[in-house]
N, C-alpha and C. Protein backbone atom coordinates (compact mmCIF):
# COMPACT_ATOMS: atom_id res chain seq x y z
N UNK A 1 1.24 8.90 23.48
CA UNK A 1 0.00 8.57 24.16
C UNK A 1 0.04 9.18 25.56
N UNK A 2 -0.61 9.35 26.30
CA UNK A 2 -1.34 9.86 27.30
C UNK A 2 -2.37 9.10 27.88
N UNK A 3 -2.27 8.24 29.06
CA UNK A 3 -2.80 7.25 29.70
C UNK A 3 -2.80 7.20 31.36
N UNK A 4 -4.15 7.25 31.91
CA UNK A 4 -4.07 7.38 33.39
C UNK A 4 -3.48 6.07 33.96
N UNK A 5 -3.87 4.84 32.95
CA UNK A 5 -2.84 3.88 33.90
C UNK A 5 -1.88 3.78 33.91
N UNK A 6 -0.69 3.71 35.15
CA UNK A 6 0.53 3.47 34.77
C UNK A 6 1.20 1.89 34.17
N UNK A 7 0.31 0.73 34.74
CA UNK A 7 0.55 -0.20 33.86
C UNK A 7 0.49 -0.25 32.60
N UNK A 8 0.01 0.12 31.63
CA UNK A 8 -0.73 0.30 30.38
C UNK A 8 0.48 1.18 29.47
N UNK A 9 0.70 2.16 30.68
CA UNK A 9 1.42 3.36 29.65
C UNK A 9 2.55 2.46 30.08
N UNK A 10 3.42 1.35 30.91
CA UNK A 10 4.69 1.03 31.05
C UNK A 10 4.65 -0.29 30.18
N UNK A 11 3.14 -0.58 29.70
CA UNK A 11 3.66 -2.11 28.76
C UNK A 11 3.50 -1.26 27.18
N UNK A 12 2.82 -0.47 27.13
CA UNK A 12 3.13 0.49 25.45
C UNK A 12 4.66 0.95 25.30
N UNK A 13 5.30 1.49 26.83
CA UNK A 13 6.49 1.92 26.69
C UNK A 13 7.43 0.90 26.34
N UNK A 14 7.26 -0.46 27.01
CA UNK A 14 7.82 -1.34 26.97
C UNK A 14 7.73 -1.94 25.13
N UNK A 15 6.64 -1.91 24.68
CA UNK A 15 6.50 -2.53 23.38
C UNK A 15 7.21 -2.10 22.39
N UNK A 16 7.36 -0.58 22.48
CA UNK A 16 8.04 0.57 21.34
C UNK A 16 9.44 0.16 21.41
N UNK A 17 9.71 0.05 22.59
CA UNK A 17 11.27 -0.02 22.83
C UNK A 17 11.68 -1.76 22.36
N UNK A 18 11.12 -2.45 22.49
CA UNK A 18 10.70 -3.94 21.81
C UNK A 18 10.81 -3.60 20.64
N UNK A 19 10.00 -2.54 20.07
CA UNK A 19 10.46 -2.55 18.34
C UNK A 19 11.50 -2.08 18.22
N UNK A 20 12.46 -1.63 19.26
CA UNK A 20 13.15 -0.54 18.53
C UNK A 20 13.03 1.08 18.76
N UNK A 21 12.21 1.30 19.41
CA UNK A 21 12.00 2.85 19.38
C UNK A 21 12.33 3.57 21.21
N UNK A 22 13.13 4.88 21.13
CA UNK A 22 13.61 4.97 22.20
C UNK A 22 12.51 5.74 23.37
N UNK A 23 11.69 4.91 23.77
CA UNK A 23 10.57 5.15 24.49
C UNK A 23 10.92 5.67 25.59
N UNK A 24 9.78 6.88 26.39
CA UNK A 24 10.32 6.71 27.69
C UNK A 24 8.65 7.20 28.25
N UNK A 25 8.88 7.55 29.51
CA UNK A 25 7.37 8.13 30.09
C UNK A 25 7.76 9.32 30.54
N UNK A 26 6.69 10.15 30.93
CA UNK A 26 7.11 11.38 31.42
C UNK A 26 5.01 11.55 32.17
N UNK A 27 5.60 11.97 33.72
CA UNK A 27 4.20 12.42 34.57
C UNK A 27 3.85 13.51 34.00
N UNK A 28 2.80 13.89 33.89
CA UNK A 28 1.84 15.28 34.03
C UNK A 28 0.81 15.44 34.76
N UNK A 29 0.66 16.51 35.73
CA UNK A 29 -1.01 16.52 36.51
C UNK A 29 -1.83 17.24 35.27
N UNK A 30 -2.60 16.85 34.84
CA UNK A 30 -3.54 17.84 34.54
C UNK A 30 -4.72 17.54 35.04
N UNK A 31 -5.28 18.95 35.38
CA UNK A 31 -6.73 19.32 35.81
C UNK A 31 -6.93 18.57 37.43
N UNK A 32 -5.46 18.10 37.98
CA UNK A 32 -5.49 17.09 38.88
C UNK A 32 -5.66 16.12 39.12
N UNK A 33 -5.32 15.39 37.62
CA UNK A 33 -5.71 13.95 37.64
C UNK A 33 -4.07 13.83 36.92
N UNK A 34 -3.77 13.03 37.32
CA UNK A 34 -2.16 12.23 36.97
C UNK A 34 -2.16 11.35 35.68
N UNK A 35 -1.29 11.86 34.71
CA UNK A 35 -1.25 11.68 33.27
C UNK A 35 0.11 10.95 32.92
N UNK A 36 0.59 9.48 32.31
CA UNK A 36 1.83 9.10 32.45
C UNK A 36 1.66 9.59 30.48
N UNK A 37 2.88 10.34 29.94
CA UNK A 37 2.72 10.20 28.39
C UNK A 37 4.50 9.20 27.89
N UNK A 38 3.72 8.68 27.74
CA UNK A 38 4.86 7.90 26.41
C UNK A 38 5.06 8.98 25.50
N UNK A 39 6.86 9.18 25.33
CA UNK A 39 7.09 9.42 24.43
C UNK A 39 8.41 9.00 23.86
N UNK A 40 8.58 9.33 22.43
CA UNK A 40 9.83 8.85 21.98
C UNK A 40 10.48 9.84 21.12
N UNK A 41 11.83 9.64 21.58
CA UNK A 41 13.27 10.95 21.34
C UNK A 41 13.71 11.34 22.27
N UNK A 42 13.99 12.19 22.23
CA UNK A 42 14.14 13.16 21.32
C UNK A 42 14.96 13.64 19.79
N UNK A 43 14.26 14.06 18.95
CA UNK A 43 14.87 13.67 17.94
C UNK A 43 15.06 15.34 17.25
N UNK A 44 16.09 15.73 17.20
CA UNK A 44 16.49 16.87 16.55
C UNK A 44 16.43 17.42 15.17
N UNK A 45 16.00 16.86 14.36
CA UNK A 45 16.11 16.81 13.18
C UNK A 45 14.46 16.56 12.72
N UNK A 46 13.90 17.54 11.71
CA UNK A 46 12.53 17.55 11.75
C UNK A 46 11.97 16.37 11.01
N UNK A 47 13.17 15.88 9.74
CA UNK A 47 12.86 14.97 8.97
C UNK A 47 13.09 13.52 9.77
N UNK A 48 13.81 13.69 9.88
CA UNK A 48 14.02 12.17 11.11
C UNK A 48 12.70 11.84 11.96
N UNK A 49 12.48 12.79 12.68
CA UNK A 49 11.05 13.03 13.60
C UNK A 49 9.87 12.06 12.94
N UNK A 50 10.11 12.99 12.24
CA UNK A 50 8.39 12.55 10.67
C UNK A 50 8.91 11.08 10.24
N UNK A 51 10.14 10.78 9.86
CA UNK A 51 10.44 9.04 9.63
C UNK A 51 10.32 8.28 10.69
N UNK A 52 10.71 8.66 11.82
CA UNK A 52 10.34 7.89 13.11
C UNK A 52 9.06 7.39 13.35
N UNK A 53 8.25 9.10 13.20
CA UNK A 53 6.61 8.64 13.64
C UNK A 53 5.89 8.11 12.76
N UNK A 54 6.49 7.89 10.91
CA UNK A 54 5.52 6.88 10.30
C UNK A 54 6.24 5.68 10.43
N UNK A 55 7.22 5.26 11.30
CA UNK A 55 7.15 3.56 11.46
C UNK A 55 6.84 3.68 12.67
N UNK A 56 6.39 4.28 13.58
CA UNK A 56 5.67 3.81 14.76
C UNK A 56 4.41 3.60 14.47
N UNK A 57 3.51 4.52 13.83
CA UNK A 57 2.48 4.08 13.00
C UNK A 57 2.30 3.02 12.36
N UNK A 58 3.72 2.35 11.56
CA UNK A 58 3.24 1.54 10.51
C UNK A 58 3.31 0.10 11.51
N UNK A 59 3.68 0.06 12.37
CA UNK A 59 4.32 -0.83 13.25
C UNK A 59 3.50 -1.16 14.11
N UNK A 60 2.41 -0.08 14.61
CA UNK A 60 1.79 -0.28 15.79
C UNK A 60 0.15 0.57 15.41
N UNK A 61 0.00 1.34 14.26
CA UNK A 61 -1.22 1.24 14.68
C UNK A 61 -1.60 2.79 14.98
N UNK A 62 -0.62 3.32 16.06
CA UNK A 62 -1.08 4.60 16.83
C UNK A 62 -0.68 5.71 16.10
N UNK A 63 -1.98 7.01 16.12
CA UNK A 63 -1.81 8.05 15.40
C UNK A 63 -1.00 8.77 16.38
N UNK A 64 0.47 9.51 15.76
CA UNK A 64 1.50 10.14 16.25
C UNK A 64 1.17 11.62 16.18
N UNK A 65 2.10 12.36 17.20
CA UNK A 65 2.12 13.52 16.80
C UNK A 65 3.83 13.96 17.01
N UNK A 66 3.89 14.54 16.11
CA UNK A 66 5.42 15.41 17.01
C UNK A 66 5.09 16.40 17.72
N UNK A 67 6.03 16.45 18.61
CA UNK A 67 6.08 17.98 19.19
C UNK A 67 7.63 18.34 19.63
N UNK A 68 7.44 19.52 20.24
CA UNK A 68 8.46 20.09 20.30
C UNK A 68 9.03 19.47 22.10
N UNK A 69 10.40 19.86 22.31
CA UNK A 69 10.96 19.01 23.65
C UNK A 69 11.95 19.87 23.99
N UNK A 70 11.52 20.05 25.27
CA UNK A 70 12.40 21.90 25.82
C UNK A 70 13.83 21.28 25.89
């Protein structure tokens, strides 16, 4: 997720990691507006990735995406 509030994005971060999932935040400016994104992993393994993000889904609801993590 991707959320201008930082409360919001620190009680989602907080919830994942409540289930279980290794949440964290990370800032972005875009367009000059300040972006906090939750995310979780990094996870090396493509199949793992894809099992991760359908129990965060099944758990919570939110449509996942993977991506890649320099």
């Amino acid at each position: 997720a991707s959320l201008q509030d930082q409360t919001r994005a620190k009680a989602l971060e907080g919830d994942l990691r409540d289930k279980g999932f290794p949440a964290f935040i990370e800032q972005a400016e875009v367009k000059q507006k300040l972006w906090h994104r939750i995310r979780v992993g990094p996870e090396a393994d493509r199949k793992r990735a894809e099992s991760i993000a359908a129990s965060i889904k099944a758990q919570t609801g939110l449509n996942v995406q993977i991506q890649r993590y320099p």
